[in-house]
PDB file of N, CA and C in Angstrom:
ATOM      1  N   UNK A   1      34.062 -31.497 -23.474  1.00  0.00           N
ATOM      2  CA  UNK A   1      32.819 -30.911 -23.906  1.00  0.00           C
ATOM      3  C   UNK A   1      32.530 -31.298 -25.366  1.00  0.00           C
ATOM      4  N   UNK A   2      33.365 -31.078 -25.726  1.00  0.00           N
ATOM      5  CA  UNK A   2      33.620 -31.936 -27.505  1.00  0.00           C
ATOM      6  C   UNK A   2      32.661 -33.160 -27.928  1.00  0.00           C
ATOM      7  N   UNK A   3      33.843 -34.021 -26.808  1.00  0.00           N
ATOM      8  CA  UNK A   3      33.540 -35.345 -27.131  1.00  0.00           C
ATOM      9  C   UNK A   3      32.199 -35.826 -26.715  1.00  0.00           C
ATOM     10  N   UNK A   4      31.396 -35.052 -25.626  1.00  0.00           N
ATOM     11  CA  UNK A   4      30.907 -35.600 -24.909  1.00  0.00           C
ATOM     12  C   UNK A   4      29.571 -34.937 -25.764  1.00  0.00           C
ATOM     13  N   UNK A   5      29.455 -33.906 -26.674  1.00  0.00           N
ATOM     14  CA  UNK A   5      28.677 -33.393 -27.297  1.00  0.00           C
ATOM     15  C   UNK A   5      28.350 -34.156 -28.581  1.00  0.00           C
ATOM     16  N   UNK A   6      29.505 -34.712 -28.926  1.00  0.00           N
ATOM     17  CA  UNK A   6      29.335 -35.984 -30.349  1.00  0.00           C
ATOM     18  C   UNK A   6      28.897 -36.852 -30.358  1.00  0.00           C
ATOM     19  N   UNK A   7      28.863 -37.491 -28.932  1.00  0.00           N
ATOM     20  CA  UNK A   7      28.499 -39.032 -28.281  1.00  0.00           C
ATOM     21  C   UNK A   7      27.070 -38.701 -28.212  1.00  0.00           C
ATOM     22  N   UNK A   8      26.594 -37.680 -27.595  1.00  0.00           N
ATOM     23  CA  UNK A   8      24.740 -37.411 -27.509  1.00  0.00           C
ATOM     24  C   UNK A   8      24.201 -37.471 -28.710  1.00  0.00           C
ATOM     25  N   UNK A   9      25.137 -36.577 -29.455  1.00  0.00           N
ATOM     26  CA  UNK A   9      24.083 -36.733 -30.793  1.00  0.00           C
ATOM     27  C   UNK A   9      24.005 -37.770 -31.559  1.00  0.00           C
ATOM     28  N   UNK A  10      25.247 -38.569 -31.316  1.00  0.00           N
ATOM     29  CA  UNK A  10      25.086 -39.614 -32.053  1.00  0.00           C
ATOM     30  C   UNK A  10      24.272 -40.886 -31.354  1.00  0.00           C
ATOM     31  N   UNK A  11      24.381 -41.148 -30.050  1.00  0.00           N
ATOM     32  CA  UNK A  11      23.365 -41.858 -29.711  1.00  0.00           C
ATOM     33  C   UNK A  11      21.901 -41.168 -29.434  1.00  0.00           C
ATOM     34  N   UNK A  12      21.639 -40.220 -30.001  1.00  0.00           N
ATOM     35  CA  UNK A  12      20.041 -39.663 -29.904  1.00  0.00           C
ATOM     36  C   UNK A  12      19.644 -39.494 -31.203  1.00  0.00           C
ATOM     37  N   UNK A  13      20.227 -39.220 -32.044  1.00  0.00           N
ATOM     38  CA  UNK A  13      19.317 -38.811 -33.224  1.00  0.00           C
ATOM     39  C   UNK A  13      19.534 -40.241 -33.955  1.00  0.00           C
ATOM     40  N   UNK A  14      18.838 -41.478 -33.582  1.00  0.00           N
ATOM     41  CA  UNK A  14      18.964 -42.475 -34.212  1.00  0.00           C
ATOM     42  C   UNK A  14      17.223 -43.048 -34.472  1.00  0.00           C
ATOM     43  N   UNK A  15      16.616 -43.788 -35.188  1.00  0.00           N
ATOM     44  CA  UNK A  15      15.333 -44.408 -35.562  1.00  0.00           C
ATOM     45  C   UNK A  15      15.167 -44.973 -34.213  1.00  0.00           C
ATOM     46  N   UNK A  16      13.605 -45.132 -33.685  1.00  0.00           N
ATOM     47  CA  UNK A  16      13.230 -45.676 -32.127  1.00  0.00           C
ATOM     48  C   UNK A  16      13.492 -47.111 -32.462  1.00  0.00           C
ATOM     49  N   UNK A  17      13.595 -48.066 -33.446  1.00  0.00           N
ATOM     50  CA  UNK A  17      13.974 -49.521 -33.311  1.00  0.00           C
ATOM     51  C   UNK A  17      15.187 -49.765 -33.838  1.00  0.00           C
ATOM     52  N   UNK A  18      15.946 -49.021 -33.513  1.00  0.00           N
ATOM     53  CA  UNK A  18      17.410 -49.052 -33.857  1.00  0.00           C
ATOM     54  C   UNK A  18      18.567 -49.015 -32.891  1.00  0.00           C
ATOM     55  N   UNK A  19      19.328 -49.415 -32.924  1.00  0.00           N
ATOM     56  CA  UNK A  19      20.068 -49.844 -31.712  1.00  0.00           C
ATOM     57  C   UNK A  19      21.697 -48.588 -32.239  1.00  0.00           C
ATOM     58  N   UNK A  20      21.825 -47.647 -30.949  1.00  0.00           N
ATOM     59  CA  UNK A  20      23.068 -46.707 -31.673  1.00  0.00           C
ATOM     60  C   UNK A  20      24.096 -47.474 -31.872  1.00  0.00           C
ATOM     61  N   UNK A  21      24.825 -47.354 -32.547  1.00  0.00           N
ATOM     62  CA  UNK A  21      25.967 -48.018 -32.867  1.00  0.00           C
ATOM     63  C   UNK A  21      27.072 -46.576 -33.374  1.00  0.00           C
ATOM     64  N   UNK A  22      28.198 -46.846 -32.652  1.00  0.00           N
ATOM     65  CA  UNK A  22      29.001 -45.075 -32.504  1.00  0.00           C
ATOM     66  C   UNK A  22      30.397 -45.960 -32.341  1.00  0.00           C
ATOM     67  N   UNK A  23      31.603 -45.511 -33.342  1.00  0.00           N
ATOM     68  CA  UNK A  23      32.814 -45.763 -33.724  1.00  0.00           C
ATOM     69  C   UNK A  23      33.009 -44.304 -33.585  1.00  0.00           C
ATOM     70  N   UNK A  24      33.882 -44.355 -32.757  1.00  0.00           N
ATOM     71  CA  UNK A  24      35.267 -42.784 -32.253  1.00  0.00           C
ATOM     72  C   UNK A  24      36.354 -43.983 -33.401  1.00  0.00           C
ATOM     73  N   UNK A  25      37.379 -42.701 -33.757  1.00  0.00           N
ATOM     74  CA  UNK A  25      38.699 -42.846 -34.341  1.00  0.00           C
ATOM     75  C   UNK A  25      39.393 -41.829 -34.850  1.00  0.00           C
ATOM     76  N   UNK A  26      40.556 -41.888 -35.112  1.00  0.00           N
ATOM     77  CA  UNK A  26      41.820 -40.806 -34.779  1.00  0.00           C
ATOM     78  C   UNK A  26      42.269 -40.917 -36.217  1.00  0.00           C
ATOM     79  N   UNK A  27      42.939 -39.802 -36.398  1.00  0.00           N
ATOM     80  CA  UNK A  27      43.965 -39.868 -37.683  1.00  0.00           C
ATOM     81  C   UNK A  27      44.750 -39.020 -37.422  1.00  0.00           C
ATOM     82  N   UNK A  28      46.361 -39.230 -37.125  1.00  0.00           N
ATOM     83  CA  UNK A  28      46.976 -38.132 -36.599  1.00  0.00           C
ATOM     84  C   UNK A  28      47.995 -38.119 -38.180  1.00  0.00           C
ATOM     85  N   UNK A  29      48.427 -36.671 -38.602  1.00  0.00           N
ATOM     86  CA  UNK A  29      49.432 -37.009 -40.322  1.00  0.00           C
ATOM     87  C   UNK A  29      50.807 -36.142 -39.651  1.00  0.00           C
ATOM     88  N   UNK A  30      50.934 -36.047 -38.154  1.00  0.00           N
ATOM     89  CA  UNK A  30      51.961 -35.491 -37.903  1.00  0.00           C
ATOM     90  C   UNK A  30      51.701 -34.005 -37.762  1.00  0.00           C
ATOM     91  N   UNK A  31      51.305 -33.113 -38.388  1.00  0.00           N
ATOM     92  CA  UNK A  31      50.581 -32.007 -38.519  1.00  0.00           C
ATOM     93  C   UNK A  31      49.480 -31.575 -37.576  1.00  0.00           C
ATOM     94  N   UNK A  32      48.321 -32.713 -38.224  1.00  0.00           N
ATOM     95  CA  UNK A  32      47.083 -32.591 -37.293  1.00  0.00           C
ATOM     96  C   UNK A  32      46.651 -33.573 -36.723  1.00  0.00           C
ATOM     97  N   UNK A  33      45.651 -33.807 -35.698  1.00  0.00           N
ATOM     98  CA  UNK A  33      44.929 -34.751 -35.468  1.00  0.00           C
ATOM     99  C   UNK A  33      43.487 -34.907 -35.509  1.00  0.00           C
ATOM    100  N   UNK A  34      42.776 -35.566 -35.901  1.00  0.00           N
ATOM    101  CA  UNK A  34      41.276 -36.011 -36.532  1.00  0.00           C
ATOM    102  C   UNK A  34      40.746 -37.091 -35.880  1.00  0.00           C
ATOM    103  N   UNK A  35      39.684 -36.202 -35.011  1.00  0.00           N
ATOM    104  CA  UNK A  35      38.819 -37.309 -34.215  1.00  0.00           C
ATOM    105  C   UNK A  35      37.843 -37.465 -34.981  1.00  0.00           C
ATOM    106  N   UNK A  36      36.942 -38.379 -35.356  1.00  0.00           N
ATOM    107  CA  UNK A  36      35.791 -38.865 -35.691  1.00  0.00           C
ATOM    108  C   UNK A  36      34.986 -39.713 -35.062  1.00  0.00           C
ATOM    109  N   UNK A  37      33.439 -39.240 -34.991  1.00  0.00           N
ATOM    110  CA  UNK A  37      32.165 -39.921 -34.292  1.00  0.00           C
ATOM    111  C   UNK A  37      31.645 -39.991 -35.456  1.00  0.00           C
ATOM    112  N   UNK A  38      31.320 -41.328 -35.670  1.00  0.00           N
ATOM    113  CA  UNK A  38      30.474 -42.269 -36.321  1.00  0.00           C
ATOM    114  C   UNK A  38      29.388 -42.718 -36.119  1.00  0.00           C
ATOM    115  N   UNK A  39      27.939 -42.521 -36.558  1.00  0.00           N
ATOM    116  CA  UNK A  39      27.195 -43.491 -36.160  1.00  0.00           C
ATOM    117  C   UNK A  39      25.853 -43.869 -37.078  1.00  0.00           C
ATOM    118  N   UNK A  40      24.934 -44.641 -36.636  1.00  0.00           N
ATOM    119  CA  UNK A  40      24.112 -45.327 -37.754  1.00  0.00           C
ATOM    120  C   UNK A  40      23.053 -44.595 -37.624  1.00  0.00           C
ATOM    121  N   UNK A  41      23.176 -43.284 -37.029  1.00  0.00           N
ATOM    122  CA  UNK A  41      21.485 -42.754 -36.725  1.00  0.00           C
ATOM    123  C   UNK A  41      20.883 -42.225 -38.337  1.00  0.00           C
ATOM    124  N   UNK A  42      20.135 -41.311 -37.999  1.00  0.00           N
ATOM    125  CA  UNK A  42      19.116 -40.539 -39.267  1.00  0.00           C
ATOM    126  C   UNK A  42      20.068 -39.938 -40.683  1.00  0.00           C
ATOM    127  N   UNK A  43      21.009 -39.502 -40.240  1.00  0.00           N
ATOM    128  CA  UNK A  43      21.769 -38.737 -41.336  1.00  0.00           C
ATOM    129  C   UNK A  43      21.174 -37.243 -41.318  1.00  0.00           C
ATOM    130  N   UNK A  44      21.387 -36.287 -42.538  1.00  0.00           N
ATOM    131  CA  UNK A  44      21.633 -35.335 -42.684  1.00  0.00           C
ATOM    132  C   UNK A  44      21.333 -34.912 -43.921  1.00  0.00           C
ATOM    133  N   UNK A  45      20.312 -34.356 -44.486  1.00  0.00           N
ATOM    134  CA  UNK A  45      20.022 -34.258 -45.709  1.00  0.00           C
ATOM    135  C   UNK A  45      21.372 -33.218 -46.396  1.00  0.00           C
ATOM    136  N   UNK A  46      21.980 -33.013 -47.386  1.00  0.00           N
ATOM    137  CA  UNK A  46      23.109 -32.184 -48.009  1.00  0.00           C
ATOM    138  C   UNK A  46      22.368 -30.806 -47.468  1.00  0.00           C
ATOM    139  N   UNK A  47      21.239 -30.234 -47.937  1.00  0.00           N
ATOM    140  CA  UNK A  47      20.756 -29.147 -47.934  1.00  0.00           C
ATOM    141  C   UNK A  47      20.897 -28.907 -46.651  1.00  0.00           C
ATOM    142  N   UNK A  48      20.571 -29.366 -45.494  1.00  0.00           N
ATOM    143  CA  UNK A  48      20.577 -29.100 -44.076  1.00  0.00           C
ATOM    144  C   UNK A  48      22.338 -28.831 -43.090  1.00  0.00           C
ATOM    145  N   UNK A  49      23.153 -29.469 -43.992  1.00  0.00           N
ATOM    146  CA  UNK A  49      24.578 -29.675 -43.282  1.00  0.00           C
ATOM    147  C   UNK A  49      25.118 -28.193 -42.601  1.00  0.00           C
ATOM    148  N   UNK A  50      24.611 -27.226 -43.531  1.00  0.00           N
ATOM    149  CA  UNK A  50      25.042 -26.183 -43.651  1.00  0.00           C
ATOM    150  C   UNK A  50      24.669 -25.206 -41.879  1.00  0.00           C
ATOM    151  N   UNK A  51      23.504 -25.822 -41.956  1.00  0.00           N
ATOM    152  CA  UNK A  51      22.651 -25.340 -40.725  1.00  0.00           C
ATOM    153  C   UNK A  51      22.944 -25.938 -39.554  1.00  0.00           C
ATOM    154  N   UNK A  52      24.191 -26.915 -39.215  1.00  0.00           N
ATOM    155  CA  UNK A  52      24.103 -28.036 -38.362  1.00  0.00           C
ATOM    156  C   UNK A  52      25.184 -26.866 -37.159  1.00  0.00           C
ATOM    157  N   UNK A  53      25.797 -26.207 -37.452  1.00  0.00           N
ATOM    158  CA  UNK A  53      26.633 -25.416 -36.403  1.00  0.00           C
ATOM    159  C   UNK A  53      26.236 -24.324 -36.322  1.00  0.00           C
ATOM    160  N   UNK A  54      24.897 -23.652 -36.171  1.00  0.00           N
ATOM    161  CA  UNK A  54      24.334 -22.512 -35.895  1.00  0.00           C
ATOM    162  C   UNK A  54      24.092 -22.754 -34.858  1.00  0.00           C
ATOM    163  N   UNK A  55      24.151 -21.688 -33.376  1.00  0.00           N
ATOM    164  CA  UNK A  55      23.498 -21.677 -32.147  1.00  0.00           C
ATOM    165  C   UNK A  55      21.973 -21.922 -32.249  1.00  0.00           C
ATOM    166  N   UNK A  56      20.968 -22.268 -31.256  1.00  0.00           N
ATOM    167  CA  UNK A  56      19.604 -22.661 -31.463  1.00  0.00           C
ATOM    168  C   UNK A  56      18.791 -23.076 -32.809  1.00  0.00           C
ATOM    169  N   UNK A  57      20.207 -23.899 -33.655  1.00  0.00           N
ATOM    170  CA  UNK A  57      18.797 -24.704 -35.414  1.00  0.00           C
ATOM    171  C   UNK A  57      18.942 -26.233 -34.591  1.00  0.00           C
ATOM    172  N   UNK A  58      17.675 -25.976 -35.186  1.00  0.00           N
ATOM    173  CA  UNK A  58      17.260 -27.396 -34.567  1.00  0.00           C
ATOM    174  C   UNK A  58      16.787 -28.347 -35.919  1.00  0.00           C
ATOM    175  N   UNK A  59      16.963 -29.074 -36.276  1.00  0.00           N
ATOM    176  CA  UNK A  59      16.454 -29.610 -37.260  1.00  0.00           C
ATOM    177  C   UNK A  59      15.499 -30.913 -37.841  1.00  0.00           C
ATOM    178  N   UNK A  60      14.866 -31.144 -36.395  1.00  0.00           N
ATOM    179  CA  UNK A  60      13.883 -32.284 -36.431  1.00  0.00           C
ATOM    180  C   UNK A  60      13.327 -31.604 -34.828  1.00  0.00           C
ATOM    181  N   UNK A  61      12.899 -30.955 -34.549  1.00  0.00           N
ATOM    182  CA  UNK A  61      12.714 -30.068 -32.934  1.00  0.00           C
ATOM    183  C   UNK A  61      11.132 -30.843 -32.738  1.00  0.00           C
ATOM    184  N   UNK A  62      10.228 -31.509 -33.878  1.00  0.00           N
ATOM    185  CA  UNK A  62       8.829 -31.831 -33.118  1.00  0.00           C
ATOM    186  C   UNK A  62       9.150 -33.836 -32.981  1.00  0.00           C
ATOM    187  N   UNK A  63      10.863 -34.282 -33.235  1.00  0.00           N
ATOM    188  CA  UNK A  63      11.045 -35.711 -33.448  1.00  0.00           C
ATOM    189  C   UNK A  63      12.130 -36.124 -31.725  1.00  0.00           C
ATOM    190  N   UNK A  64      12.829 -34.881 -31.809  1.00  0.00           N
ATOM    191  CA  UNK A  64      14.160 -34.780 -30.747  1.00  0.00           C
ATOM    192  C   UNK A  64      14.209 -33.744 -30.116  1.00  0.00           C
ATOM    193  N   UNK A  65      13.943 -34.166 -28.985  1.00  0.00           N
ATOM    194  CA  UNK A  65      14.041 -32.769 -28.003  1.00  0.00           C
ATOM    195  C   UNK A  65      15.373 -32.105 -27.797  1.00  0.00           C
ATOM    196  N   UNK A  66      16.060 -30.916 -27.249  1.00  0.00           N
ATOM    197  CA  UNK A  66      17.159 -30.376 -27.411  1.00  0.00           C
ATOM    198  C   UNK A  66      17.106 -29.146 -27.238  1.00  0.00           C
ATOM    199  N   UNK A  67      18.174 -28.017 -27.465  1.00  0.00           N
ATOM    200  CA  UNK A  67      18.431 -26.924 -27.617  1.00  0.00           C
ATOM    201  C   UNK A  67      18.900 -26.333 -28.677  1.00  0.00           C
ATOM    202  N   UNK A  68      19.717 -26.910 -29.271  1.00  0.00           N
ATOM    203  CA  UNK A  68      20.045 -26.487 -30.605  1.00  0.00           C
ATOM    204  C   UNK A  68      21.378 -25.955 -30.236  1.00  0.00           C
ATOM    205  N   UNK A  69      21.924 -25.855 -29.247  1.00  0.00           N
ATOM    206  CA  UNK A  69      23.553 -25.633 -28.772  1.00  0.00           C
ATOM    207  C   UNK A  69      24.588 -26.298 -29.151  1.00  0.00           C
ATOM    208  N   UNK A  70      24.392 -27.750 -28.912  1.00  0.00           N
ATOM    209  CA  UNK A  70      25.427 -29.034 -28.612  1.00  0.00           C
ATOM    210  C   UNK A  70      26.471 -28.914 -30.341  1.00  0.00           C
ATOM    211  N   UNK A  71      26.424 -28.281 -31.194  1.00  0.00           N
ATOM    212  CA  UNK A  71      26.979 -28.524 -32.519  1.00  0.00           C
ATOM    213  C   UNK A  71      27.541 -26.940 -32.578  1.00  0.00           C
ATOM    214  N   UNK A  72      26.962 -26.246 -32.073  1.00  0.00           N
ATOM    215  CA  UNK A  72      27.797 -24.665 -32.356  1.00  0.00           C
ATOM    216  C   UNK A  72      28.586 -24.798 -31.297  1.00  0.00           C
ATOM    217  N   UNK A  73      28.687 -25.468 -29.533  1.00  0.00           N
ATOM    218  CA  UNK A  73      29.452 -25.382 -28.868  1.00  0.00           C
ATOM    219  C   UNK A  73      30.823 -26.123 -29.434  1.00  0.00           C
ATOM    220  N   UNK A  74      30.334 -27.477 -30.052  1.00  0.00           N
ATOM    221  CA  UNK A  74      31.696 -28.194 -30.717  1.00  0.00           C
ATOM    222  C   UNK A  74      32.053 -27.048 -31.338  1.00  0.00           C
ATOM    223  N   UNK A  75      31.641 -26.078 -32.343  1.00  0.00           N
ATOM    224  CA  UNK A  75      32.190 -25.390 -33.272  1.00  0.00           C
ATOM    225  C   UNK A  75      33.374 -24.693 -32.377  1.00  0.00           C
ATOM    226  N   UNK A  76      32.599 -24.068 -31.896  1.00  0.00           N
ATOM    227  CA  UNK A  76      33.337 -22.458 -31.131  1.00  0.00           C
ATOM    228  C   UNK A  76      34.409 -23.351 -30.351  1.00  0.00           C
ATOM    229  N   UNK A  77      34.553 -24.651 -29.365  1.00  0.00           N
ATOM    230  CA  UNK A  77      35.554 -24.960 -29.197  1.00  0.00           C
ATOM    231  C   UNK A  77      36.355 -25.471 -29.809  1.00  0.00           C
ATOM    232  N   UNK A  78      36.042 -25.975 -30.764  1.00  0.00           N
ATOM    233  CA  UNK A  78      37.398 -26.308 -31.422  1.00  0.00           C
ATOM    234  C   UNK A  78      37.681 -25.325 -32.215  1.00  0.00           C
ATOM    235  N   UNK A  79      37.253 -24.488 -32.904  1.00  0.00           N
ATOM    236  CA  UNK A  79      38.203 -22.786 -33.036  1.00  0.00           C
ATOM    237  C   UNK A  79      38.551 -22.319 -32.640  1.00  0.00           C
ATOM    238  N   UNK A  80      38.273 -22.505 -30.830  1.00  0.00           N
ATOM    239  CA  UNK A  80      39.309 -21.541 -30.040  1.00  0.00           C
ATOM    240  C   UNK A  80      40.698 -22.583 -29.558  1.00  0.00           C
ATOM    241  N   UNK A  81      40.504 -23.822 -30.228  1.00  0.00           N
ATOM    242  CA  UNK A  81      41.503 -24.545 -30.108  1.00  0.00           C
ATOM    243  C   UNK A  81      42.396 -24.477 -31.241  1.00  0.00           C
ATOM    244  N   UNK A  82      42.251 -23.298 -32.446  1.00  0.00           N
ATOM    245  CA  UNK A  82      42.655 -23.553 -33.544  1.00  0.00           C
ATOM    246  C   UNK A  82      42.834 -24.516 -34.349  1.00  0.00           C
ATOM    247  N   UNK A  83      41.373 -25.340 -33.985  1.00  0.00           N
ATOM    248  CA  UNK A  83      40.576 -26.405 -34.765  1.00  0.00           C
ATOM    249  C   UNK A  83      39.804 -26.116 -35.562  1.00  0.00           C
ATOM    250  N   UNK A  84      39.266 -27.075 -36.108  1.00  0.00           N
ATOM    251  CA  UNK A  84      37.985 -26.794 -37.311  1.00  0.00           C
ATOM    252  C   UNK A  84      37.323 -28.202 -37.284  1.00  0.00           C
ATOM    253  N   UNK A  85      35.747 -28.041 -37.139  1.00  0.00           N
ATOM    254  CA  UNK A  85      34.698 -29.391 -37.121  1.00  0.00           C
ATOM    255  C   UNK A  85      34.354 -29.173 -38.431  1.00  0.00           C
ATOM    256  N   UNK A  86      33.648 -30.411 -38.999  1.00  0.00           N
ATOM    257  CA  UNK A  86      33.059 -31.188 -40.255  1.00  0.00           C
ATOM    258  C   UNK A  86      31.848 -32.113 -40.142  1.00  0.00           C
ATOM    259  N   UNK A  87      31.257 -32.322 -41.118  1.00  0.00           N
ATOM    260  CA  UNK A  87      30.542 -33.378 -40.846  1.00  0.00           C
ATOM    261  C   UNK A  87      30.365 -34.051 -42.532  1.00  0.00           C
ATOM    262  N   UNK A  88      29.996 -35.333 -42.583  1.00  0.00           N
ATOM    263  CA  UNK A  88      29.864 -35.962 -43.550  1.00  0.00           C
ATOM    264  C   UNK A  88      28.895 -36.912 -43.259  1.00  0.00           C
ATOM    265  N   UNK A  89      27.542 -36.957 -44.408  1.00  0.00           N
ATOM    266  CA  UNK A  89      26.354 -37.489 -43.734  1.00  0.00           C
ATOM    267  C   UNK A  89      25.449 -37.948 -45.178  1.00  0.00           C
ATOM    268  N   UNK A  90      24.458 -38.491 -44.587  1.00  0.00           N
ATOM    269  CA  UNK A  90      23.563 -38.907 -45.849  1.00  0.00           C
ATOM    270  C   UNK A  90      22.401 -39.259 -45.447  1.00  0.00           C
ATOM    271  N   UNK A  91      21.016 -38.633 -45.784  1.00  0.00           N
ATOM    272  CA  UNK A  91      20.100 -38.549 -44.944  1.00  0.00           C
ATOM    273  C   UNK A  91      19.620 -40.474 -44.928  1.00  0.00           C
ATOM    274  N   UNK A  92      19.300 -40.875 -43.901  1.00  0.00           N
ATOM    275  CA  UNK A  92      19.009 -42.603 -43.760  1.00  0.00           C
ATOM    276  C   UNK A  92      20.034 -43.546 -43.068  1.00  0.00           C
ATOM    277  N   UNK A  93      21.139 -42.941 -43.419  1.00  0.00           N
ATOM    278  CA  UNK A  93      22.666 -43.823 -43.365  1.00  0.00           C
ATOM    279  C   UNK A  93      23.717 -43.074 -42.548  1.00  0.00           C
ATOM    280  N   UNK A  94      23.469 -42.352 -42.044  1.00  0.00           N
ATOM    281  CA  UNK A  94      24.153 -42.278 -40.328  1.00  0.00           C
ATOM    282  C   UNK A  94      24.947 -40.604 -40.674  1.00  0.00           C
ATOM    283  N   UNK A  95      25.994 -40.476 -39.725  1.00  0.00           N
ATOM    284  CA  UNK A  95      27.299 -39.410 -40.242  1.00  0.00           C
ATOM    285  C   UNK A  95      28.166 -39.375 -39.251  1.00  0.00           C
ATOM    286  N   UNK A  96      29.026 -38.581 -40.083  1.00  0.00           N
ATOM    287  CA  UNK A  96      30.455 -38.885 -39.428  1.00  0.00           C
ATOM    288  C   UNK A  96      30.771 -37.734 -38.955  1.00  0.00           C
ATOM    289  N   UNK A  97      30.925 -37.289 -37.801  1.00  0.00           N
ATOM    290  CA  UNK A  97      31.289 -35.777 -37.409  1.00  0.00           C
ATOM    291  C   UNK A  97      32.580 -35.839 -36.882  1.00  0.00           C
ATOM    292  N   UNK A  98      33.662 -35.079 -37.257  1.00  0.00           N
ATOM    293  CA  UNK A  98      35.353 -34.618 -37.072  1.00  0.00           C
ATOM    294  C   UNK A  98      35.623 -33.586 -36.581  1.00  0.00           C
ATOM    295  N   UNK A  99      36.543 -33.621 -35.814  1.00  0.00           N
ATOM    296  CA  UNK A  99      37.168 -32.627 -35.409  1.00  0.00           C
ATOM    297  C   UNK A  99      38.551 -32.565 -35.471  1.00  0.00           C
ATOM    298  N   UNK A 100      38.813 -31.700 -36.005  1.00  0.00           N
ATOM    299  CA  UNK A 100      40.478 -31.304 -36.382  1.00  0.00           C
ATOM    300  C   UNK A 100      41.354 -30.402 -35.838  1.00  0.00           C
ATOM    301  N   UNK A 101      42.526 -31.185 -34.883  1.00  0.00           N
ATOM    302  CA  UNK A 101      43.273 -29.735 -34.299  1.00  0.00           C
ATOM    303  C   UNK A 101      45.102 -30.098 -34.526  1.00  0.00           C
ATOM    304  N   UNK A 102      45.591 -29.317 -33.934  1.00  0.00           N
ATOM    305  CA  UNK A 102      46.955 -29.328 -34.348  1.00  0.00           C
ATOM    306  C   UNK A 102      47.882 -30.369 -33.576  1.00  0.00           C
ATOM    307  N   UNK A 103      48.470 -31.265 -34.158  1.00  0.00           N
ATOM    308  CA  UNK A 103      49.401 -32.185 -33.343  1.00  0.00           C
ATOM    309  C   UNK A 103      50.179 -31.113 -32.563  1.00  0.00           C
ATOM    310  N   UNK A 104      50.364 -31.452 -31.073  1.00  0.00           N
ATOM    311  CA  UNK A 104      50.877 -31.505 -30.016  1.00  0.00           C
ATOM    312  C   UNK A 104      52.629 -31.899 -30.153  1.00  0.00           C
TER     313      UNK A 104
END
């Protein structure tokens, strides 16, 4: 549900003559492990990041159709995985959304 919630957004919220382009990758430090979705879409203005894991915010709702779910569901599951999501973004130049849980 995770993964499959990172992959939408990252191939949907991209410019209409733009082609998605989406890098998954891992960082495991023994401790934890760190998935990351990458991609070249719109970005994320700083001011807005904050708002990105609320149930129903939508934050372009008259550009991208949606619900406003798909980013609070990542949340809530990976906390009940005794995980924690992130994002790192820049409005124009894409973002990187993580998820962090405990090595196995």
């Amino acid at each position: 549900m995770i993964l499959l919630n990172l992959l939408t957004k990252a191939s949907k919220f991209v410019e209409p003559e733009k082609t998605p382009i989406i890098r998954i990758s891992t960082e495991n430090d023994g401790a934890s492990v760190r998935l990351s979705v990458q991609d070249n879409g719109i970005g994320i203005c700083e001011e807005d990041i904050g708002k990105l894991f609320t149930m129903f915010k939508r934050l372009n709702p008259d550009v991208y159709p949606g619900t406003g779910m798909g980013l609070a569901i990542v949340k809530k599951a990976a906390e009940r995985m005794g995980g924690k999501v992130g994002v790192q973004s820049e409005r124009g130049r894409g973002s990187r959304f993580w998820i962090e849980l405990k090595a196995a």
